[in-house]
N, C-alpha and C. Protein backbone atom coordinates (compact mmCIF):
# COMPACT_ATOMS: atom_id res chain seq x y z
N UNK A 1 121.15 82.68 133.69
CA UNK A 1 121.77 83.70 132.85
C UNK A 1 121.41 83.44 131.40
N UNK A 2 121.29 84.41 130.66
CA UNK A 2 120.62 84.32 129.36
C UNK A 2 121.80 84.17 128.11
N UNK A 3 121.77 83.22 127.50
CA UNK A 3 122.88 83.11 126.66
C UNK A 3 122.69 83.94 125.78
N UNK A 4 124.08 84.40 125.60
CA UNK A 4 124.44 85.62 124.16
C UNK A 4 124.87 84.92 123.12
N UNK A 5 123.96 85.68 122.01
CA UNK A 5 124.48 85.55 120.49
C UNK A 5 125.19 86.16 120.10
N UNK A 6 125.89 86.21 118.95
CA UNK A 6 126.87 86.49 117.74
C UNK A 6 126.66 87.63 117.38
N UNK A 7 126.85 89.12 117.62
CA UNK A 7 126.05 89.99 116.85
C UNK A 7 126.23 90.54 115.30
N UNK A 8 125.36 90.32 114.87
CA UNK A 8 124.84 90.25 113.10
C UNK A 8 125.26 91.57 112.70
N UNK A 9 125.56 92.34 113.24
CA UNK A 9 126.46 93.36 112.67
C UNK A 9 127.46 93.39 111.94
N UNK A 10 128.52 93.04 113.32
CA UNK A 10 129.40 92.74 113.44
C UNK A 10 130.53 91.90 113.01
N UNK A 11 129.43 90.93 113.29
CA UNK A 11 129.68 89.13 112.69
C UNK A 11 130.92 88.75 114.05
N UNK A 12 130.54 89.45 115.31
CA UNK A 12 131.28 88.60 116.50
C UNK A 12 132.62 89.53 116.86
N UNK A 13 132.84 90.60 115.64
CA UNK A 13 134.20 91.02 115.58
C UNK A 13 134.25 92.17 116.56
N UNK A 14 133.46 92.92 116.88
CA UNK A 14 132.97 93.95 117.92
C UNK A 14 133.61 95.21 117.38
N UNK A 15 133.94 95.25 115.83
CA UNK A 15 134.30 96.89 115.63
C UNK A 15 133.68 96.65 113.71
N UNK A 16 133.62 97.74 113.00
CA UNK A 16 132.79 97.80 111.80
C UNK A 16 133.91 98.81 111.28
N UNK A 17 133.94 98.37 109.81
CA UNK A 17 134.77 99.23 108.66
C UNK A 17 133.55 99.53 107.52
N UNK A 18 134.09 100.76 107.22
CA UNK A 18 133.29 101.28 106.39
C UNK A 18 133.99 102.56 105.29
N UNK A 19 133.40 102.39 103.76
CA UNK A 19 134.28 103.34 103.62
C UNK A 19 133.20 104.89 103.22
N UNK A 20 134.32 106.15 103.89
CA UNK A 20 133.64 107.24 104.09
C UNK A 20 134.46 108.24 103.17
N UNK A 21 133.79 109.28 102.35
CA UNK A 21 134.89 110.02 101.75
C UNK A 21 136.02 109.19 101.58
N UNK A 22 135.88 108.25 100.35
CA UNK A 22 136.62 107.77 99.90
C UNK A 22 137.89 107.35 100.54
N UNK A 23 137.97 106.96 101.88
CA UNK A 23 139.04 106.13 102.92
C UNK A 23 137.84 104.93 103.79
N UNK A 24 138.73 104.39 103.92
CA UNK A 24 138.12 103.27 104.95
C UNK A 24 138.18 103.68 106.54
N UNK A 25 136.95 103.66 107.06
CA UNK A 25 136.75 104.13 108.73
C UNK A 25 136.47 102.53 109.47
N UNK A 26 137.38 102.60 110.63
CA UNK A 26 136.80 101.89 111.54
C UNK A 26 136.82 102.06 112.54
N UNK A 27 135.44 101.69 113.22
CA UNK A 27 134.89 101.95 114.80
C UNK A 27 134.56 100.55 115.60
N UNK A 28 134.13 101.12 116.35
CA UNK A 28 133.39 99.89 117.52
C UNK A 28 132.22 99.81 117.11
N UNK A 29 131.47 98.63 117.27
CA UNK A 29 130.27 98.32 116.64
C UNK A 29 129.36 99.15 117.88
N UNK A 30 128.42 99.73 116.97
CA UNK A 30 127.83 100.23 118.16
C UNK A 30 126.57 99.60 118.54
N UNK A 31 126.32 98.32 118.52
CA UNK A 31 125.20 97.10 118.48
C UNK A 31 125.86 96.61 119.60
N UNK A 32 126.76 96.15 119.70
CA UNK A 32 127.40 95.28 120.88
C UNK A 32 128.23 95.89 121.68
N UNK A 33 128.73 96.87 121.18
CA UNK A 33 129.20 98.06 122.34
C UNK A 33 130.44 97.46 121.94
N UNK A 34 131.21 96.45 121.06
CA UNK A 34 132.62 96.02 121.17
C UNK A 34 132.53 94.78 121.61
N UNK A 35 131.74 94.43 122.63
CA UNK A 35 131.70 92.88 122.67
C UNK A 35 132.04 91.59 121.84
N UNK A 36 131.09 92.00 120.82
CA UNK A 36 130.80 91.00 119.38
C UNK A 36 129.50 90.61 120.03
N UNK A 37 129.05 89.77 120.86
CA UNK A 37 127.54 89.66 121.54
C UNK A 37 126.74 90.32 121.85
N UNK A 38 125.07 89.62 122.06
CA UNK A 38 124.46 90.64 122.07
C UNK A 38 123.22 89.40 122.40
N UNK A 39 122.35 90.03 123.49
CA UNK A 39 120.90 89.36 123.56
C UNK A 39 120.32 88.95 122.89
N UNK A 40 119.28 87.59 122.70
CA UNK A 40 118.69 87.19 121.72
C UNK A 40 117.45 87.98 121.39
N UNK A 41 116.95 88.96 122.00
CA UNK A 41 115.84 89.38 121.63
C UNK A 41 116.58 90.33 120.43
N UNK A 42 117.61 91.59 121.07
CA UNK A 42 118.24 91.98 120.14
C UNK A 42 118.87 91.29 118.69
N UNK A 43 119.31 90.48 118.80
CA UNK A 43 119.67 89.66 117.77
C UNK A 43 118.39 89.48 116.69
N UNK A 44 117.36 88.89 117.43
CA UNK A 44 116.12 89.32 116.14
C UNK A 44 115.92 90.52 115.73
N UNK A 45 116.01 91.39 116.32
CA UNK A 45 115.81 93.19 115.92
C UNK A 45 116.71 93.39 115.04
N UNK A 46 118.00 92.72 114.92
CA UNK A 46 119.29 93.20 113.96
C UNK A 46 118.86 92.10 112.75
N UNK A 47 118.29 90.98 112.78
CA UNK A 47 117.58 90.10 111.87
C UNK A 47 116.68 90.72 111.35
N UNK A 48 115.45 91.04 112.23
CA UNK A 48 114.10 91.78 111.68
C UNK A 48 114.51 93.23 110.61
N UNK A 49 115.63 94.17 111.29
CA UNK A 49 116.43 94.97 110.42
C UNK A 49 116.39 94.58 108.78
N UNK A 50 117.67 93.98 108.84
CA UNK A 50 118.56 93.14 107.56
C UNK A 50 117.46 93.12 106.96
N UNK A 51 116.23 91.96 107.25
CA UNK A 51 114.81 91.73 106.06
C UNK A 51 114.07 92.86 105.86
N UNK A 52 113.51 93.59 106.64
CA UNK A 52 113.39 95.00 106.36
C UNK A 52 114.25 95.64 104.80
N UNK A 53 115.28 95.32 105.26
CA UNK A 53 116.56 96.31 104.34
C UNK A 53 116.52 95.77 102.88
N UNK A 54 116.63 94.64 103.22
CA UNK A 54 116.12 93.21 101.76
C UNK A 54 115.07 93.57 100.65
N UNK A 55 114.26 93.64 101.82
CA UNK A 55 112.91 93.93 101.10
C UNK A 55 112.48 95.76 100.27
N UNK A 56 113.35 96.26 101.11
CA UNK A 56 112.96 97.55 100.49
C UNK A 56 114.25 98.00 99.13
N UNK A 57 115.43 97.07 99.11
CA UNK A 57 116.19 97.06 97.98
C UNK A 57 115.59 96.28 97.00
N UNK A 58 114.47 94.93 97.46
CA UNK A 58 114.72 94.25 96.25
C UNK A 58 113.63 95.05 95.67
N UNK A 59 112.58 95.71 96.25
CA UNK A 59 111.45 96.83 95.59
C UNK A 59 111.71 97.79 94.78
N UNK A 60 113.03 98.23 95.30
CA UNK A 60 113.38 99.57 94.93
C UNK A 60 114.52 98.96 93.36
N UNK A 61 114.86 97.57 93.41
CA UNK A 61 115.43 97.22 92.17
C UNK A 61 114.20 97.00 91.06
N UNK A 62 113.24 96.17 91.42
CA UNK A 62 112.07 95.87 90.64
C UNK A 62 111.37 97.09 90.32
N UNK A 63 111.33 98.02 90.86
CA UNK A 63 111.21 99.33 89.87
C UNK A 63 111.94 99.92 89.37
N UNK A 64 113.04 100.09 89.28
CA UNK A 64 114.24 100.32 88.16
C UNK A 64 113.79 99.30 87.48
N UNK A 65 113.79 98.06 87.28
CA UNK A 65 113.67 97.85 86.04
C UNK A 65 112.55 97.68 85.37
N UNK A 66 111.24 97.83 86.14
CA UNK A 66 110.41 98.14 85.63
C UNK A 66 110.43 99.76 84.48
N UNK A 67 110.87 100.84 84.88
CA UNK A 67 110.99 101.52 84.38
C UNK A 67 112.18 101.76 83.31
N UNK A 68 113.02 100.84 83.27
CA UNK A 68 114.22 100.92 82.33
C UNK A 68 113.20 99.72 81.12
N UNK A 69 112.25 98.76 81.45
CA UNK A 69 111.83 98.18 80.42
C UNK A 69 110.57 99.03 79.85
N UNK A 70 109.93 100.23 80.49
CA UNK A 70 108.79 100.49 79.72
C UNK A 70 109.00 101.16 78.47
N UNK A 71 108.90 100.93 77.20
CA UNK A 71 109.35 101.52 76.27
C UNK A 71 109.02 102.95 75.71
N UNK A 72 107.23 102.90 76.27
CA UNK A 72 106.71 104.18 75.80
C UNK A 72 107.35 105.87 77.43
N UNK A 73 107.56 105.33 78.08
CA UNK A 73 107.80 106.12 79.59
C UNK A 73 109.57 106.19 79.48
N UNK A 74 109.82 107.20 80.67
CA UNK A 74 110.50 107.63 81.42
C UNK A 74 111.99 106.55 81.80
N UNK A 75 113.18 106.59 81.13
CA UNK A 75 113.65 105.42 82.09
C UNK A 75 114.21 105.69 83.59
N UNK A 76 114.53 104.89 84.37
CA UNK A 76 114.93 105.20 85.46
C UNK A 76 116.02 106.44 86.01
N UNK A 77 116.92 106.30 84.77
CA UNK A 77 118.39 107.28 84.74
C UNK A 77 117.63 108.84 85.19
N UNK A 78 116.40 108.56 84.15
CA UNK A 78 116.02 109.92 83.66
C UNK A 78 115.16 110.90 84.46
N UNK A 79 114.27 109.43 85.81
CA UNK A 79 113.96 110.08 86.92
C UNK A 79 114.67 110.38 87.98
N UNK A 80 115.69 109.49 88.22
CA UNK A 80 117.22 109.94 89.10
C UNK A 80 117.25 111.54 88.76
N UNK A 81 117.67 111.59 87.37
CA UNK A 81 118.49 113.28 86.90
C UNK A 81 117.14 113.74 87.47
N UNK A 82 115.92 113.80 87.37
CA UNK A 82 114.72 114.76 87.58
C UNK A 82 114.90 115.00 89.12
N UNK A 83 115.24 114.44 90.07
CA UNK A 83 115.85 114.57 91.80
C UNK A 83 116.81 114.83 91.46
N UNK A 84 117.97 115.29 90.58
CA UNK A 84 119.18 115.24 90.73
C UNK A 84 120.01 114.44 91.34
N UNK A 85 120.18 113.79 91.41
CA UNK A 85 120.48 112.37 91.88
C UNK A 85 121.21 111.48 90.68
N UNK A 86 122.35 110.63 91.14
CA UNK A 86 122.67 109.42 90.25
C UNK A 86 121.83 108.56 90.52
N UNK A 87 121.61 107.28 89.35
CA UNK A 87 120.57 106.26 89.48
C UNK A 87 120.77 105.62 90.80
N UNK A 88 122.48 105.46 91.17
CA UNK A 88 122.49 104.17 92.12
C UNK A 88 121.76 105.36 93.43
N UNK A 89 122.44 106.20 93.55
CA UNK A 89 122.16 106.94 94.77
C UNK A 89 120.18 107.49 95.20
N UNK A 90 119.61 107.52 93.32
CA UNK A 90 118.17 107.40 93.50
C UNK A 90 117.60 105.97 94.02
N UNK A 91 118.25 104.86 93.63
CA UNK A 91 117.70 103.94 93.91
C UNK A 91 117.72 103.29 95.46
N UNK A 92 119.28 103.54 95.79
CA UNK A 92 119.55 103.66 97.65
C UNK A 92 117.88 104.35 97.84
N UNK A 93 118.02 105.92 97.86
CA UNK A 93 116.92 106.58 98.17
C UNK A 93 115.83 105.58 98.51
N UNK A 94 115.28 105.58 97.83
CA UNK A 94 113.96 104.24 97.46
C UNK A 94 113.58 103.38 98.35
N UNK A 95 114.61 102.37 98.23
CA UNK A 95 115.42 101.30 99.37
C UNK A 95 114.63 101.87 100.53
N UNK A 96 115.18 102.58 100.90
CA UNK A 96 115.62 103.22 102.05
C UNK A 96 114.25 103.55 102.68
N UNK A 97 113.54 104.27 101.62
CA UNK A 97 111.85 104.83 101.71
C UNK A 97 110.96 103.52 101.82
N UNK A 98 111.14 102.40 101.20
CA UNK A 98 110.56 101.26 100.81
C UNK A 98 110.72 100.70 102.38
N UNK A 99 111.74 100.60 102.63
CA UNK A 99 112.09 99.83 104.05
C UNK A 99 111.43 100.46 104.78
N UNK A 100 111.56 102.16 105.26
CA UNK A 100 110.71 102.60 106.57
C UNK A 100 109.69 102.13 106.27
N UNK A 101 108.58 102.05 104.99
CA UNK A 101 107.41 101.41 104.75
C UNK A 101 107.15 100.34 105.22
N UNK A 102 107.72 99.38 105.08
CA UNK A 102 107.55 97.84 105.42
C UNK A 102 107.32 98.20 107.13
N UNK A 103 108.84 98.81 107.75
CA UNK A 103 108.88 98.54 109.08
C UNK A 103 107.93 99.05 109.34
N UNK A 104 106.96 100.21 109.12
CA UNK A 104 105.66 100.80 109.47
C UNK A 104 104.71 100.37 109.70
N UNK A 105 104.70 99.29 108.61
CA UNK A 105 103.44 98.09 107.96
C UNK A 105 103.37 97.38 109.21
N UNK A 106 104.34 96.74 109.52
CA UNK A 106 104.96 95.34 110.28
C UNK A 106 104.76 95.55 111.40
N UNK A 107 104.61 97.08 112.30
CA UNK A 107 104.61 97.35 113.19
C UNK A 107 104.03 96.72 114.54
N UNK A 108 103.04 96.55 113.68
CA UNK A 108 101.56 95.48 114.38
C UNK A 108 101.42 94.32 114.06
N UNK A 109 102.71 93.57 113.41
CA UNK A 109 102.35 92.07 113.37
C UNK A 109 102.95 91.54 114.61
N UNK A 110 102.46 90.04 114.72
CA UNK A 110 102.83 89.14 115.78
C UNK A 110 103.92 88.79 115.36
N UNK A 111 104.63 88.34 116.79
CA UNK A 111 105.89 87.87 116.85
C UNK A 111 106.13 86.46 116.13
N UNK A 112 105.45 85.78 115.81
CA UNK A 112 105.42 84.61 114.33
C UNK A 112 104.90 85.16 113.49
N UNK A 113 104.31 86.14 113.21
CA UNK A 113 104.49 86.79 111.79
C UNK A 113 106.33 87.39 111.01
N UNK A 114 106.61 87.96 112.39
CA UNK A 114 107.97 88.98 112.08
C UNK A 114 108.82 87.50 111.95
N UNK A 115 108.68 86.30 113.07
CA UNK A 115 109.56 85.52 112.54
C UNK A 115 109.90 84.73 111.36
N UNK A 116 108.64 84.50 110.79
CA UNK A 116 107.84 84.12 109.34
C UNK A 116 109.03 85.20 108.52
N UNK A 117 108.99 86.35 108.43
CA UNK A 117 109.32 87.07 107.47
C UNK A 117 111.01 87.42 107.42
N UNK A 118 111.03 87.03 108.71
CA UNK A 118 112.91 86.77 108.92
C UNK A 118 113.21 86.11 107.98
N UNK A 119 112.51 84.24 108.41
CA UNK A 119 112.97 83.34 107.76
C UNK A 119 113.37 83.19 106.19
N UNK A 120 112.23 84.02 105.75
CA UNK A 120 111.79 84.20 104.25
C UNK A 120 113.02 84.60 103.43
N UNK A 121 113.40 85.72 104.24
CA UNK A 121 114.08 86.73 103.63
C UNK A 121 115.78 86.01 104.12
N UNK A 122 115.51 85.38 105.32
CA UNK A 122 116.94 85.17 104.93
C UNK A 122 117.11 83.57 103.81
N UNK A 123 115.84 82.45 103.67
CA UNK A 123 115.89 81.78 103.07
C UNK A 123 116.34 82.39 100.98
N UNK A 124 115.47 83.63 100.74
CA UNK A 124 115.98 84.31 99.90
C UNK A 124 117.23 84.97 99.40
N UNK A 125 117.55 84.99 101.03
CA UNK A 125 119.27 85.72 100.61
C UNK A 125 119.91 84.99 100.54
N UNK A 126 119.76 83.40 100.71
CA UNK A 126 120.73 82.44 100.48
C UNK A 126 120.52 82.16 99.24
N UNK A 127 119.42 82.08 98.43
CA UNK A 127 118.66 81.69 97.50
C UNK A 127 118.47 82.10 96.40
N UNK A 128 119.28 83.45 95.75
CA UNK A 128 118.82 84.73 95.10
C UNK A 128 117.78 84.02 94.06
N UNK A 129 117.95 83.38 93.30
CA UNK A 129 116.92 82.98 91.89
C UNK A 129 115.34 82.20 92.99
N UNK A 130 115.32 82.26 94.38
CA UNK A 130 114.20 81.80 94.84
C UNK A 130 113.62 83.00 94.69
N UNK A 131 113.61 83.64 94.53
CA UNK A 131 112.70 85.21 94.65
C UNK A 131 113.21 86.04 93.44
N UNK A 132 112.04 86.08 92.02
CA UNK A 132 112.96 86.54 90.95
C UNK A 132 112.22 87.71 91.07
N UNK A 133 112.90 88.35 90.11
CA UNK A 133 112.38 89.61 89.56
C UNK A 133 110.97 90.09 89.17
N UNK A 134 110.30 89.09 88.66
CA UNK A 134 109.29 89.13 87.95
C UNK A 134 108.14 88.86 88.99
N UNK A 135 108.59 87.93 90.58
CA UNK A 135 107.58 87.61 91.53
C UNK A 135 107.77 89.09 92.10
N UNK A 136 108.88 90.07 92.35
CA UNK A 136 109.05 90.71 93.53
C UNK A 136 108.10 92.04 92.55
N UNK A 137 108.00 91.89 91.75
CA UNK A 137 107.29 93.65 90.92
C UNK A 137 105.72 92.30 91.03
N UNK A 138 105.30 91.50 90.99
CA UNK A 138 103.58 91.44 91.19
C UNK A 138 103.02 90.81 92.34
N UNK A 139 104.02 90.53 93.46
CA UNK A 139 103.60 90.26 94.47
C UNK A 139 102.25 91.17 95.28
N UNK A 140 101.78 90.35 96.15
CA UNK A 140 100.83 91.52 96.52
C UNK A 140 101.51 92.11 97.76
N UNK A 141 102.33 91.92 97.83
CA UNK A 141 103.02 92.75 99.42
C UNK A 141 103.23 93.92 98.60
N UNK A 142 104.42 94.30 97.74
CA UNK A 142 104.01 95.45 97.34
C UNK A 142 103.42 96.42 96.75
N UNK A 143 102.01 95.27 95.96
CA UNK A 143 101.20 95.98 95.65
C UNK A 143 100.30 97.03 96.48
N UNK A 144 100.47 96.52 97.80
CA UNK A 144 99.93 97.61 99.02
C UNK A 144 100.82 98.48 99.18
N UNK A 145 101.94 98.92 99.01
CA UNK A 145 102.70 99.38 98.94
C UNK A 145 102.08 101.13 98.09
């Protein structure tokens, strides 16, 4: 029998709060069905997720401030208002666009590549000043981007 993990959703609790129109909602996790567990293959998919999600916020921050520092250009606020959009809600946007990118990219890497990039990202999220600002805008990952 295959031992079950913790599910990373969840964090084991088997239901999720969230707030919606300004009240707090809670449901059953719908990762573990309520359990709190969940297969280890799954468990990397909810890992592989999260870095995905990482990576396309910390992109989508490093251009905000790329564009809030260019002096002669556009600042960020000002391309938000051009979508109509608030900054935070342009910058979610982004995120969001940045991430399907990655997962697109990634599609075709090997399974020690994707684990490679777990690690990274969660070594970073423990880490915040390991991964600054200034590496994540000239890296070449998103210079393909």
């Amino acid at each position: 029998m295959e031992e079950l993990l913790v599910c990373g959703r969840c964090c084991g609790e088997g239901r999720q709060s969230w707030v919606e129109d300004d009240r707090w909602v809670e449901d059953v996790c719908y990762a573990c069905g309520g359990s709190g567990s969940v297969d280890p293959e799954h468990a990397f998919e909810q890992r592989l997720g999260a870095a995905l999600d990482l990576l396309g916020r910390r992109k989508a921050h490093a251009y905000r401030c790329a564009r809030d520092e260019d002096p002669e250009g556009e600042d960020f606020a000002f391309c938000a208002a051009e979508n109509m959009l608030s900054a935070r809600d342009y910058e979610e946007a982004l995120a969001m666009d940045y991430s399907e990118r990655a997962s697109r990219e990634t599609r075709d890497w090997s399974r020690e590549r994707l684990e490679w990039l777990v690690a990274l990202s969660e070594w970073s999220w423990r880490s915040p000043r390991a991964v600054s600002a200034e590496h994540c805008r000239t890296s070449s990952w998103e210079d393909r981007w």
